[in-house]
Structure formats: structure tokens, C-alpha cells
Protein backbone atom coordinates (compact mmCIF):
# COMPACT_ATOMS: atom_id res chain seq x y z
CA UNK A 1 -35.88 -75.26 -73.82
CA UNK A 2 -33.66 -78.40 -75.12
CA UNK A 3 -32.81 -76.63 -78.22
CA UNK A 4 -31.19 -73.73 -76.00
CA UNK A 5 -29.25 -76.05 -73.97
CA UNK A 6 -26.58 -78.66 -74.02
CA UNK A 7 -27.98 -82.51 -74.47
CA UNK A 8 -26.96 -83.97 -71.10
CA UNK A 9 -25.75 -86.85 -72.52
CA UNK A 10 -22.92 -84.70 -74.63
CA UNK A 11 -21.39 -82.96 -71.09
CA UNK A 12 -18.08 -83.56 -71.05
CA UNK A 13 -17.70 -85.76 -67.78
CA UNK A 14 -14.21 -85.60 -67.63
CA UNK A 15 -14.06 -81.78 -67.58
CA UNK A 16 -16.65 -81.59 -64.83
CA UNK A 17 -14.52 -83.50 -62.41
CA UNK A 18 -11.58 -81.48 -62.53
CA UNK A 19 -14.13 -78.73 -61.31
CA UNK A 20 -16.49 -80.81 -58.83
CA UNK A 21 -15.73 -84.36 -58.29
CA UNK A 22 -19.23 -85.20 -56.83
CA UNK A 23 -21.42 -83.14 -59.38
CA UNK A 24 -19.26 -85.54 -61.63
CA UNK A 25 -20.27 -88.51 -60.16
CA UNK A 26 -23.62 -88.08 -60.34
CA UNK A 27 -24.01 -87.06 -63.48
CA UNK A 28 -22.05 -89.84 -64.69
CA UNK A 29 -24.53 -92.02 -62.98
CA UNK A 30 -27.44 -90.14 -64.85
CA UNK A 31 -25.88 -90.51 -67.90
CA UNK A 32 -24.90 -94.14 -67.60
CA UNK A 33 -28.91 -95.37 -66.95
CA UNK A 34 -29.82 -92.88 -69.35
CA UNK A 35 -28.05 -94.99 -72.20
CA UNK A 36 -29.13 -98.08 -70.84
CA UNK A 37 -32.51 -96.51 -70.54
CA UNK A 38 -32.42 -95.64 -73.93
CA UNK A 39 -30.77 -99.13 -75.52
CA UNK A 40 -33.83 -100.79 -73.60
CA UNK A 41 -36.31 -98.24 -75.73
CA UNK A 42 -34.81 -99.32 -79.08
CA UNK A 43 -34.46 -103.08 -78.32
CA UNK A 44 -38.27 -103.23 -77.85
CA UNK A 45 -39.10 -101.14 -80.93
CA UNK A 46 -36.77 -103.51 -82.81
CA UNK A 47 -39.43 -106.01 -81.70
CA UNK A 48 -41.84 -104.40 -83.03
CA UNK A 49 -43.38 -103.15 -79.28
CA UNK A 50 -43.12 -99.19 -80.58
CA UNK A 51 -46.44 -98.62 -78.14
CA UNK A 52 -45.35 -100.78 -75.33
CA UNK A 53 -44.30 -98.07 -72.58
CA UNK A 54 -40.72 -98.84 -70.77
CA UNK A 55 -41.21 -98.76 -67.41
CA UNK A 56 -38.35 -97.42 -65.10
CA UNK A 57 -37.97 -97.62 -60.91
CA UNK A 58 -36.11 -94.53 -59.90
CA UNK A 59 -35.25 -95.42 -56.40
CA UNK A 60 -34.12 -92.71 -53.99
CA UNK A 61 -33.07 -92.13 -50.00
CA UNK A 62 -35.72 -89.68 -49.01
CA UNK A 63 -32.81 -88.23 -46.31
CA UNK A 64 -30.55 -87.90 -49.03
CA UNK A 65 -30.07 -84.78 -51.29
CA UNK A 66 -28.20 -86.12 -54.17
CA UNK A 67 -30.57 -88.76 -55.01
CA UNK A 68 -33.12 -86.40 -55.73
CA UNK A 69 -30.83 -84.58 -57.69
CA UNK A 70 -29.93 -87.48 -59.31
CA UNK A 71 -33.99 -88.06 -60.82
CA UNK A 72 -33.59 -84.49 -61.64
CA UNK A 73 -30.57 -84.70 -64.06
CA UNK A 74 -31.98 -88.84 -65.64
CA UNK A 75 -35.47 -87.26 -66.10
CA UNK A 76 -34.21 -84.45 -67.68
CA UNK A 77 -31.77 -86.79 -70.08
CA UNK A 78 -34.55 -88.87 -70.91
CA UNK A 79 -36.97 -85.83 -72.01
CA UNK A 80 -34.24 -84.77 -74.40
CA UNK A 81 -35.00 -87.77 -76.27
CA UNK A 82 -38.13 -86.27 -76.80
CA UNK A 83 -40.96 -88.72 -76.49
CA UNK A 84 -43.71 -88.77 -74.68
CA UNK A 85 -42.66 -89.64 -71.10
CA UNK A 86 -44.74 -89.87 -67.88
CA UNK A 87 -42.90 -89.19 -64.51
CA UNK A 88 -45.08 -90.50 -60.75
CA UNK A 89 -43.61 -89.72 -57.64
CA UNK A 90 -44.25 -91.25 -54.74
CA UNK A 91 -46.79 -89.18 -52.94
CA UNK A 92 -50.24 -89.42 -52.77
CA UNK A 93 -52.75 -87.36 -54.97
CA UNK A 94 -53.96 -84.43 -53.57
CA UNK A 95 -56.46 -85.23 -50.81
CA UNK A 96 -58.85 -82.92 -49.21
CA UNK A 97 -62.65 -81.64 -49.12
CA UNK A 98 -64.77 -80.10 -51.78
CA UNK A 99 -65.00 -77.15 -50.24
CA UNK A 100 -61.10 -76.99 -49.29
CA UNK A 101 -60.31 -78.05 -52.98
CA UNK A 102 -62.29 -75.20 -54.27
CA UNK A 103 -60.05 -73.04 -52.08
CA UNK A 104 -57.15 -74.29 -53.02
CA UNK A 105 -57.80 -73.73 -56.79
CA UNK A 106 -58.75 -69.39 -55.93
CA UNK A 107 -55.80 -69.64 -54.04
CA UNK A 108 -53.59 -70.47 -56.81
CA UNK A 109 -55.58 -68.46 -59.29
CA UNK A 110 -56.32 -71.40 -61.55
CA UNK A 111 -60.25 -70.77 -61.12
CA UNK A 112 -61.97 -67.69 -61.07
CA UNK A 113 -63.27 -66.23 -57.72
CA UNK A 114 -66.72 -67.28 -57.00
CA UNK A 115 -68.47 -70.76 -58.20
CA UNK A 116 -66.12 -73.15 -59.78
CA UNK A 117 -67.57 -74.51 -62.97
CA UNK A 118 -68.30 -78.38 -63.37
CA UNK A 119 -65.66 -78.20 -65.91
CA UNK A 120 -63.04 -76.62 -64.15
CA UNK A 121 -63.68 -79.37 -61.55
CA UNK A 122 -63.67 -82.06 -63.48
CA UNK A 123 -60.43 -80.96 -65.13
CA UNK A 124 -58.25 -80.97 -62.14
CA UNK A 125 -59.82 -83.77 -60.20
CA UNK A 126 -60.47 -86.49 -63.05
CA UNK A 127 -58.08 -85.99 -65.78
CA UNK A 128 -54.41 -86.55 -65.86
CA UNK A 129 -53.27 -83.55 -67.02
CA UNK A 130 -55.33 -81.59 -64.37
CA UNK A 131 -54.45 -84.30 -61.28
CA UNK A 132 -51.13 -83.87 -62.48
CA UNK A 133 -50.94 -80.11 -62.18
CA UNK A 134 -52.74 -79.81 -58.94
CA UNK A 135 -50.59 -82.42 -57.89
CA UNK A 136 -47.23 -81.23 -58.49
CA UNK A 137 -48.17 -77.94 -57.10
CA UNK A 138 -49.18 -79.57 -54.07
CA UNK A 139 -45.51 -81.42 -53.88
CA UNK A 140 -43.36 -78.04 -54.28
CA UNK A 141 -45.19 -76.39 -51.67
CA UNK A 142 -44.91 -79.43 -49.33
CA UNK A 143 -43.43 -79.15 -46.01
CA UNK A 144 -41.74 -82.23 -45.99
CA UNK A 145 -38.85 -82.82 -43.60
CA UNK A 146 -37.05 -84.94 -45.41
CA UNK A 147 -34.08 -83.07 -47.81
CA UNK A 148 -36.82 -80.43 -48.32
CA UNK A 149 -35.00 -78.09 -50.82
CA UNK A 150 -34.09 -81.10 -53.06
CA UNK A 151 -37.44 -82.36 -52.91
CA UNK A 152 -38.50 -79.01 -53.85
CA UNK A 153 -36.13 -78.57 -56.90
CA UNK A 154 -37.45 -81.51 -58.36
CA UNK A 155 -41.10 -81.33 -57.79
CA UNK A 156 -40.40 -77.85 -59.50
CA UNK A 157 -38.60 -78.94 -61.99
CA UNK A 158 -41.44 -81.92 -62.85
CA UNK A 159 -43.96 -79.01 -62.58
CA UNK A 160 -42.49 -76.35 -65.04
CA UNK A 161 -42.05 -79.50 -67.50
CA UNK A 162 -45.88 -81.01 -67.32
CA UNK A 163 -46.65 -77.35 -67.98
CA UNK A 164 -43.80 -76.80 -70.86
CA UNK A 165 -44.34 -80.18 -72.42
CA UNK A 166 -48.88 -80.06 -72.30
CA UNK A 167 -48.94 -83.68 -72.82
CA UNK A 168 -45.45 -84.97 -73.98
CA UNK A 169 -44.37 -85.03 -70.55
CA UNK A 170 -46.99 -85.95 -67.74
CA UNK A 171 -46.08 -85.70 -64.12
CA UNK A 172 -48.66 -87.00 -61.16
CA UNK A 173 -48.54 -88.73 -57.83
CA UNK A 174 -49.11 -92.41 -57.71
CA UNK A 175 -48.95 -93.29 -54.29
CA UNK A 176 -52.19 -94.76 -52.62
CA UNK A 177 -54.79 -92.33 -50.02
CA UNK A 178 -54.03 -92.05 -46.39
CA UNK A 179 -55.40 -90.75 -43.57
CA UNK A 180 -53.44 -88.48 -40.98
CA UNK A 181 -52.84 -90.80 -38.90
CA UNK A 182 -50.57 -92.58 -41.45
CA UNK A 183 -52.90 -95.40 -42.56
CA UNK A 184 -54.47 -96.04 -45.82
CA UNK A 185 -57.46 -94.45 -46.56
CA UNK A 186 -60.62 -96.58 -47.20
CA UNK A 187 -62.38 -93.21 -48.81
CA UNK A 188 -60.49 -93.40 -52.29
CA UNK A 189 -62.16 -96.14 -54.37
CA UNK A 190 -58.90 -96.29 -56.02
CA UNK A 191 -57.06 -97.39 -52.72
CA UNK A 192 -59.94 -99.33 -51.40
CA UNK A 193 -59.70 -101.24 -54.95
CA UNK A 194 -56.02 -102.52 -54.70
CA UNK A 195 -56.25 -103.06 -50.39
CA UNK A 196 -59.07 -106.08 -51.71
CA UNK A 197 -56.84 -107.10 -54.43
CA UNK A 198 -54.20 -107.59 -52.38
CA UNK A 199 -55.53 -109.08 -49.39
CA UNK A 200 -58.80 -110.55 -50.82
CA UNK A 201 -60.66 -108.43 -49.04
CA UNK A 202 -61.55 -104.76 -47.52
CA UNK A 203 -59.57 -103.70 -44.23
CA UNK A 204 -58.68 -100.79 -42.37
CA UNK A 205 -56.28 -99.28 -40.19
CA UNK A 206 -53.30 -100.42 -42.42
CA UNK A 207 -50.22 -99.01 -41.91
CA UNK A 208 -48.49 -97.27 -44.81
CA UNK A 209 -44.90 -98.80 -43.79
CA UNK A 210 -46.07 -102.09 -42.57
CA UNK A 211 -45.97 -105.39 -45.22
CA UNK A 212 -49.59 -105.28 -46.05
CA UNK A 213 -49.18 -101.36 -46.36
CA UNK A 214 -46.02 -101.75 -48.53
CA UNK A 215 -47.51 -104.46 -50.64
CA UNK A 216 -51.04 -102.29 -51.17
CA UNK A 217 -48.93 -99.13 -52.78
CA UNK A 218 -46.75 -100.98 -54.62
CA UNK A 219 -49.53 -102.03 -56.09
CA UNK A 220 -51.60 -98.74 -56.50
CA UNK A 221 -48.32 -97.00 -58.02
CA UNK A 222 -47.95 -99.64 -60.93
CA UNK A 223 -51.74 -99.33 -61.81
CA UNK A 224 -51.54 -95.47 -61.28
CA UNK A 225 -48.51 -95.60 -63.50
CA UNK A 226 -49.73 -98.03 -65.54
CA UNK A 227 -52.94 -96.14 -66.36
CA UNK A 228 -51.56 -92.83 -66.86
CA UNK A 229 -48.83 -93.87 -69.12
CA UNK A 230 -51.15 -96.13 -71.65
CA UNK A 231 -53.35 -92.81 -71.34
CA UNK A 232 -50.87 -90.99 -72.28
CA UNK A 233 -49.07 -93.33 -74.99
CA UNK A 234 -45.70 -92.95 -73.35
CA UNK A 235 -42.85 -94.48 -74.40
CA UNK A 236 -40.92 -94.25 -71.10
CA UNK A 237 -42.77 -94.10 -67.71
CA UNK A 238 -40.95 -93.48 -64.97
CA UNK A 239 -42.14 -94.48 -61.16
CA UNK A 240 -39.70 -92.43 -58.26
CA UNK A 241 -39.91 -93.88 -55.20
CA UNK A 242 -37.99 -94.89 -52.05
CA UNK A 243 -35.40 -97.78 -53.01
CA UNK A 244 -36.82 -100.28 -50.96
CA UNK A 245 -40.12 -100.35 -53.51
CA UNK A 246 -38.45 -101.29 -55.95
CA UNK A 247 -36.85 -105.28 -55.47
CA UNK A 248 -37.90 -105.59 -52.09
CA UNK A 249 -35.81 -104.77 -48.65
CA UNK A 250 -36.73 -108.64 -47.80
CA UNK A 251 -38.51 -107.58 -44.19
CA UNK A 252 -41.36 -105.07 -44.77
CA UNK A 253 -41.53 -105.41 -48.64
CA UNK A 254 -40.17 -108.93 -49.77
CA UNK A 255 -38.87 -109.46 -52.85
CA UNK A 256 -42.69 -111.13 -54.58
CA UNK A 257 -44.59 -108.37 -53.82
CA UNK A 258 -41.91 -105.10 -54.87
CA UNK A 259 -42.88 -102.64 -57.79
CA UNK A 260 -40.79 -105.11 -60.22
CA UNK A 261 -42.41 -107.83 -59.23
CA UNK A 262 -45.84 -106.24 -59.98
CA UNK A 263 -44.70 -105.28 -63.41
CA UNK A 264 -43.28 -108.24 -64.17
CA UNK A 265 -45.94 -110.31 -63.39
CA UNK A 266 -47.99 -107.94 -66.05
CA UNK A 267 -45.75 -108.74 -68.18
CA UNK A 268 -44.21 -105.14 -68.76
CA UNK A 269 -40.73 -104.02 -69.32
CA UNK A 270 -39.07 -103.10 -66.15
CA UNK A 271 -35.81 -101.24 -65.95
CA UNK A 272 -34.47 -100.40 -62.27
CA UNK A 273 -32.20 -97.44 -61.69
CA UNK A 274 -30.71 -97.95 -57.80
CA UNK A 275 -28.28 -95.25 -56.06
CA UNK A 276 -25.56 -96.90 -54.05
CA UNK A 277 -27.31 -100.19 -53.72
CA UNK A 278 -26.36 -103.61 -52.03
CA UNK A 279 -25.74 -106.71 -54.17
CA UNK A 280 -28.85 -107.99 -51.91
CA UNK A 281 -31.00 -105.09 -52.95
CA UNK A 282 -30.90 -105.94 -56.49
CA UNK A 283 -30.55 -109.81 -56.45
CA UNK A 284 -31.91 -111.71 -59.33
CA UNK A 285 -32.63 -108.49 -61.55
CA UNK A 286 -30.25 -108.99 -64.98
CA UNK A 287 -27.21 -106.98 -65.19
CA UNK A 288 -28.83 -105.28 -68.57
CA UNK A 289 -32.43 -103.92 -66.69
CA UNK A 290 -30.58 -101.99 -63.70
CA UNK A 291 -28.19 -99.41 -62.76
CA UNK A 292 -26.61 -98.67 -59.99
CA UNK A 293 -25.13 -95.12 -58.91
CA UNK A 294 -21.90 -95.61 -57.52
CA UNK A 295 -19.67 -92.79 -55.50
CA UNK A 296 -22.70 -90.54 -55.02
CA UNK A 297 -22.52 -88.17 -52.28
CA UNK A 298 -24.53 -89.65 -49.33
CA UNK A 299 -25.25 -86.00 -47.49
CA UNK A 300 -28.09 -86.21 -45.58
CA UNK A 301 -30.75 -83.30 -45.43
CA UNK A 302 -33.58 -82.87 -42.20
CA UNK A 303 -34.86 -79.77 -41.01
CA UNK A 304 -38.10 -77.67 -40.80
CA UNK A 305 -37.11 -74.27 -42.26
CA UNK A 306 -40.60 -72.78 -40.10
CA UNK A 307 -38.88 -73.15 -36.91
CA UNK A 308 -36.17 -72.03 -34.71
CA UNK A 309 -32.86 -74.06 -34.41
CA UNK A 310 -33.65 -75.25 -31.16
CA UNK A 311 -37.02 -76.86 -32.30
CA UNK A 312 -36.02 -78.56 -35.12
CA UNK A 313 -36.59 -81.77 -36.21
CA UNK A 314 -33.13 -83.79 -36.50
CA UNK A 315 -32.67 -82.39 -32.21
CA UNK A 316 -35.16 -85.67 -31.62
CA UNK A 317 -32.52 -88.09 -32.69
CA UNK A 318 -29.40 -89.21 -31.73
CA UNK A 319 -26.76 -86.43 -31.68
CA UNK A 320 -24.39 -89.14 -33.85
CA UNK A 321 -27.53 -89.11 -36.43
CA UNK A 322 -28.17 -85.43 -36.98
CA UNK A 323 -27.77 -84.92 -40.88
CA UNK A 324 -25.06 -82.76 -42.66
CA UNK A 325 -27.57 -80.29 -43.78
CA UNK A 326 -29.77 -79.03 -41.33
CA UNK A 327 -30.49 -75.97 -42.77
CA UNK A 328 -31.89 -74.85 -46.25
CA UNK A 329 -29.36 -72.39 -46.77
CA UNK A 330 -26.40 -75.35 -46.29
CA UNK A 331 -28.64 -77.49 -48.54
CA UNK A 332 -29.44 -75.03 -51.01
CA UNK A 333 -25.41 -74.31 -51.31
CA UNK A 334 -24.87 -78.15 -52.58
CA UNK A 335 -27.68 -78.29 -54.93
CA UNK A 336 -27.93 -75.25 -56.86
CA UNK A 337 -23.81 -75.58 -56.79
CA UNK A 338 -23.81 -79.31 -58.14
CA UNK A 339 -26.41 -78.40 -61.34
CA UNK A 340 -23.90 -75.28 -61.88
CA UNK A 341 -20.84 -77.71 -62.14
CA UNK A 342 -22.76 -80.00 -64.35
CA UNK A 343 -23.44 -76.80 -66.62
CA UNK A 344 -27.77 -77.48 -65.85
CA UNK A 345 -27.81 -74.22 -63.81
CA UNK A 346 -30.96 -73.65 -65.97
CA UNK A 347 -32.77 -76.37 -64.30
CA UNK A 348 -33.08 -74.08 -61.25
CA UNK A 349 -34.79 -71.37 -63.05
């Protein structure tokens, strides 16, 4: 697909502007960590480290509709480089019974009717190429809340590559198990695993937002990432994720126990790509490892396209909170318009 396509880092910035200042803006963001990105890669092959995977925190506002476009047009940079790249999100794998598993796979028509061979099973619940898939699936036909068609056009986009790119490019959840109640589930070994790590031993009922939640997935998404990318033999490996993961928010994720933190007490490469950030979000993290997005539209997206306007969602809150998109057709009209103005209509298809 890249060789029908203009390399995103040869779009003419300047002429996008004139056209759409804030498609502009954050591809110009995009671009900007994607070189820096990129000057990290060859520094450590310069040192020899040509198997040592680069590590980058994509951080994200989950309300926010241009951040997500923002991983969208970075991710997509980066693959032009073509090496072999593995891209997390922050969601959980996909959870669920044996039985409703099964169903799941007829459903989508990646099994045949009837009994599900032990390979077929083992495929898309223990490798990563068949986690991945079932996955990613899973994430574009989520019914998440939170700047839903964004989310969608990039958990599409992620999809159509890991399928595209059988191995180059390897897209999974990293995020650890939890129950639906919101706490962290002590059923996935996994999980269980990196709740004892962190807190020396096993305990339940652990809030996924609270510090010892925070702390646990942080955890769970470098090892998930971690795993998958030395797998894999990537050369970049990229975690997305809300932007407090990734330095800390110092109250319910302090600084020591953030995704960068993790990493860099492994010892790994860590490169941090933050959209509209604080100086206090990014303290102590060297002006050549980061990037931060500056003048990107801060739209916010929240609605439940299921239900009728006077159920939705954003109606709970504060009428001085309700987002600027509170429908998919209004959010829709930004996206697909943005990746048009950037000349990446393509990415929608």
C-alpha cells in the first residue's frame, strides 16, 4: 500500500495549512516525533544495538478525537520505514468463556461451523499473531463512549495493517484482565503475575484507576509489550495509552512507577510522544526522548450512537462539560475531513 501512496513524511506541510490549519497541525506533530523517532532508531544501530527494540509511549486524551488521529497518522509514518514494528493499545485482551470464545470465532467466520479444532484455538488464544487479530477485532467493534468513531478509525486502521503486514507489523492489547466491575481480574495468570510483583503479594478487588491499579498495568503493558516485541524482533514498539501512563500524573500514578519508569529501570530505550502536555507532565525526561504536540485541536467526542439524544451519555454531566461532538455524524465530519486535508484519505478505506 506504501508504494501507492505518498511517504507521510514528504507532505508538504505548508500547503496543507493554507487548506486546513488543524489537519496541519497535527500532522506536523506526527511528522516531527516521527523524525525524532527515527534519529533515536539509527543512534542505537550506530551502537551496534540493531536488535534492541525502541520503545515509544504514545499518550492520548481518551475524550479527545485528534489524539487518536494523531497515533493514526505517527504509526502510519513509522510503518513506512518499513521494519518490523509492534503497536499495543491500551485495552485489555479479549476476555470471555470457552464456550463464548468459540462463538465469537463462527461469528466472525474465522472457524468453521461446528467443533473448533485444537489448532484453531490455540492460534487465536496463545499466539501473537492470533491474540492480536482477535484482539483488534474486538477493539473496532467496541462500544466505547469515549470519541468512539476515532477510536474506531484507528483500531481499524491497526487491524487492516496486522492483517496487510502478517508479521512486520503486530498489533495486540496490552492492558491487564478486569472484571466488570472495573477491578483487576485475579483469573489471568498474566495479571495475577504482575499484581504480586508489584505489591509482593496476591490481592483482589483492585481498582483499575486507583495507585495500586495504575502501578499493576503499567506494569503488565511493558511486559506485554516487552514480550511481544522481542517475539516479534521489532525494531520500534509502540505502547498507546492514556497520557497519564506514561511519566506519571504525580497523584494516582507517580512519577517511579509510570510506563517510563518501568522501561527504564529494564534498561530499554524509551521515547515519549505527549499531545499538548504540561512542563510537569514531562519533567525530568531529556529534551531528545519526547515530543510534544503543540496547537492540536482539543475537540472532545462522548456519545452512545445506540441511543436516543435524550439518553445519551454526556446529558449526565455538567451542561458546561458536554463535548463538541456528541454525535458520530459531527465526529465522523472532522476525522474523515482532517485525513482528506492531509492527503491520507486512504487510511479510511
Amino acid at each position: 500500500m506504501a508504494a501507492r501512496h505518498k511517504k507521510i513524511l514528504d507532505i508538504d506541510i505548508a500547503a496543507v495549512e493554507k487548506i486546513d490549519p488543524e489537519a496541519a497541525a497535527i500532522l506536523s506533530s506526527a511528522v516531527s516525533a516521527a523524525r525524532k523517532i527515527i534519529k533515536c532508531r539509527a543512534e542505537l544501530d550506530k551502537a551496534g544495538k540493531h536488535d534492541q527494540p525502541l520503545y515509544i509511549l504514545a499518550g492520548e486524551n481518551h475524550w479527545q478525537s485528534a489524539q487518536r488521529l494523531h497515533h493514526v497518522v505517527l504509526i502510519e509514518a513509522l510503518r513506512q520505514q518499513d521494519e518490523f514494528m509492534s503497536v499495543a493499545y491500551e485495552y485489555p485482551f479479549v476476555q470471555g468463556s470457552e464456550k463464548d470464545l468459540k462463538r465469537l470465532l463462527r461469528y466472525l467466520g474465522w472457524v468453521d461451523e461446528g467443533r473448533v479444532s485444537k489448532e484453531a484455538w490455540d492460534y487465536y488464544l496463545e499466539t501473537p499473531l492470533g491474540k492480536g487479530k482477535l484482539d483488534l477485532i474486538s477493539n473496532v467493534l467496541s462500544t466505547s463512549h469515549q470519541s468512539p468513531y476515532a477510536m474506531q478509525v484507528l483500531s481499524s486502521y491497526m487491524f487492516k495493517m496486522h492483517i496487510r503486514n502478517y508479521g512486520r507489523f503486530l498489533a495486540f492489547n496490552s492492558d491487564a484482565a478486569r472484571t466488570p466491575k472495573n477491578k483487576l481480574s485475579l483469573r489471568d495468570d498474566f495479571t495475577k503475575a504482575c499484581v504480586e510483583d508489584c505489591l509482593g503479594a496476591v490481592k483482589s478487588g483492585i481498582s483499575l484507576t486507583s495507585q495500586e491499579g495504575m502501578w499493576i498495568r503499567n506494569l503488565h503493558m511493558v511486559r506485554r509489550l516487552r514480550d511481544y516485541a522481542e517475539w516479534q524482533g521489532a525494531r520500534y514498539a509502540v505502547q498507546l495509552c492514556g497520557q497519564d501512563h506514561i511519566n506519571g500524573d504525580g497523584e494516582e500514578c507517580p512519577p517511579e512507577q509510570s510506563l517510563r519508569a518501568i522501561f527504564n529501570d529494564m534498561a530499554q530505550p524509551v521515547f515519549s510522544v505527549f499531545q499538548m502536555a504540561d512542563k510537569a507532565d514531562m519533567a525530568g525526561i531529556p529534551a531528545k526522548e519526547k515530543n510534544n504536540g503543540k496547537a492540536i485541536p482539543d475537540y472532545e467526542a462522548y456519545y452512545d450512537s445506540d441511543v436516543k439524544k435524550s439518553e445519551q451519555p454526556y446529558r449526565k454531566l455538567p451542561e458546561d462539560m458536554w463535548p463538541e461532538f456528541r454525535t458520530r455524524r459531527q465526529e465522523k465530519k472532522f476525522i474523515d475531513s482532517k485525513l482528506k486535508n492531509m492527503g491520507l484519505g486512504y487510511l479510511l478505506k
